[in-house]
Protein backbone atom coordinates (compact mmCIF):
# COMPACT_ATOMS: atom_id res chain seq x y z
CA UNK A 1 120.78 43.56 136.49
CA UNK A 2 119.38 40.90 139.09
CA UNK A 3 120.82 37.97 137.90
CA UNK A 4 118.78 34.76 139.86
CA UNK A 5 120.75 32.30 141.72
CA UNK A 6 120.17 28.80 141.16
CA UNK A 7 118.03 28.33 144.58
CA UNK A 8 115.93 30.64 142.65
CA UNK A 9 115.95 29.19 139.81
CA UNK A 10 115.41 25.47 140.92
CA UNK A 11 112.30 26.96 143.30
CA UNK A 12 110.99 28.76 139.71
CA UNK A 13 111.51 25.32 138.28
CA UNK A 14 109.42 23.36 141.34
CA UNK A 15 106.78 25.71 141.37
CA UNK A 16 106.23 25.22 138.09
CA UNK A 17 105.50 26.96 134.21
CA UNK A 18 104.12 30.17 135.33
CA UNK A 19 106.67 30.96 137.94
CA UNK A 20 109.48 29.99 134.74
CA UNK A 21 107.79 32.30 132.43
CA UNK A 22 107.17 35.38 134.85
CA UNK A 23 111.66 35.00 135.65
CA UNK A 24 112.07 35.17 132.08
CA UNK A 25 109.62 38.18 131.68
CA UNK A 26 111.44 39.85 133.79
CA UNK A 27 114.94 39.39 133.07
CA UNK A 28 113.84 40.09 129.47
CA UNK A 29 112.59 43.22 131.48
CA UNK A 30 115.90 43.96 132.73
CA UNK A 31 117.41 43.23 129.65
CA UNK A 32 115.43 45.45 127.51
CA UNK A 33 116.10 48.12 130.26
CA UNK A 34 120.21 47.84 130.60
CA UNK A 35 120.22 47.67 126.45
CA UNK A 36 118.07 50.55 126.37
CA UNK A 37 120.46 52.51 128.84
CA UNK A 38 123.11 52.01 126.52
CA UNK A 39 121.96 53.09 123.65
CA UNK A 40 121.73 56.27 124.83
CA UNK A 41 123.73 59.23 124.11
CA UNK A 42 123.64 63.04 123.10
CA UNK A 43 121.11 62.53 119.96
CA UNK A 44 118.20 60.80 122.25
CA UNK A 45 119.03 61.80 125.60
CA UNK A 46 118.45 65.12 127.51
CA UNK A 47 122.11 65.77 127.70
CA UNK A 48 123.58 68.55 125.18
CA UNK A 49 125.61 67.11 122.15
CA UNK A 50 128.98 68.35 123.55
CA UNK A 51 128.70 65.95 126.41
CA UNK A 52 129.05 63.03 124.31
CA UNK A 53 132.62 63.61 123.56
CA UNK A 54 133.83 60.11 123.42
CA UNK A 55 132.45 59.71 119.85
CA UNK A 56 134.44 63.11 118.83
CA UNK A 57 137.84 61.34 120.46
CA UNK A 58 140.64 60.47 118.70
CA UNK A 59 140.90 56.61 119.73
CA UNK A 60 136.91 56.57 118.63
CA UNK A 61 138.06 58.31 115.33
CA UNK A 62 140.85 55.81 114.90
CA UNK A 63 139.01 52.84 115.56
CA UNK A 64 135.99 53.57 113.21
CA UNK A 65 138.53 54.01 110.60
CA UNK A 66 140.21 51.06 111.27
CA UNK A 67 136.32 49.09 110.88
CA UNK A 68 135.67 51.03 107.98
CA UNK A 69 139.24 50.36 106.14
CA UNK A 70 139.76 47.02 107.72
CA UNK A 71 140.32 45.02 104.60
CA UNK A 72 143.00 47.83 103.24
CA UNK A 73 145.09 48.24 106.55
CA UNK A 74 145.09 44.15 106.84
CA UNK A 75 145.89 43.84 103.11
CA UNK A 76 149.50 42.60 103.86
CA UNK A 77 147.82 39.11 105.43
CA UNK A 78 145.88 38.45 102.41
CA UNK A 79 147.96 39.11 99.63
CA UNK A 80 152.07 38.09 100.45
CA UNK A 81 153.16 40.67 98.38
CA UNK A 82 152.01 43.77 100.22
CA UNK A 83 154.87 44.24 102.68
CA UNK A 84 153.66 44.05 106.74
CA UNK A 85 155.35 47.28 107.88
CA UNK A 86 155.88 50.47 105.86
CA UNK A 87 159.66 51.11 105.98
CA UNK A 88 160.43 51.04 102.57
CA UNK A 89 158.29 54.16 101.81
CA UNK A 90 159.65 55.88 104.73
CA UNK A 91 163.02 54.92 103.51
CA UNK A 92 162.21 56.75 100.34
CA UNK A 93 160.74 59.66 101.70
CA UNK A 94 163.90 60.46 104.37
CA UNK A 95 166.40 60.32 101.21
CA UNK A 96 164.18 63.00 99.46
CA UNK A 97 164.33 65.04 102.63
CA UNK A 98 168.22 64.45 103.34
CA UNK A 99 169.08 65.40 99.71
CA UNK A 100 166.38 68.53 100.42
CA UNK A 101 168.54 70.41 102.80
């Protein structure tokens, strides 16, 4: 994106309203056309669907999950009594396993 400088800017400003509106046509222009580049990806692009493999990765996977069950994995900050960490069940499940073998 072309960002203007402020010489630019300030010459916009002293040529006057026109010049203003036609620099922020076009870096509403430019805008449009970066957003638009980003929003791409294998369902409205030309590429085939396996090249978008970042959304079948498993640090995408991970992360959507963490959105989606954000209230339930940060439980332990709202309510006190849900322990932070997760060593008590672990704890439990190692005894079942020693006594196993």
């Amino acid at each position: 994106m072309n960002i203007p400088t402020g010489d630019e800017i300030r010459a916009a400003y002293q040529q006057g309203e026109e010049a203003i509106i036609q620099l922020v046509e076009r870096l509403i222009q430019e805008l449009q056309a970066q957003q638009d580049r980003l929003n791409k990806n294998s369902k409205n692009s030309s590429k085939p669907p396996s090249s978008d493999a970042f959304k079948k990765h498993r640090t995408k996977n991970l992360l959507d999950r963490l959105k989606e069950y954000e209230q339930e994995v940060l439980a332990f900050m709202y309510d006190f009594r849900v322990p932070f960490d997760n060593n008590q069940a672990e704890r439990d499940v190692r005894i079942q396993l020693v006594l196993w073998d």
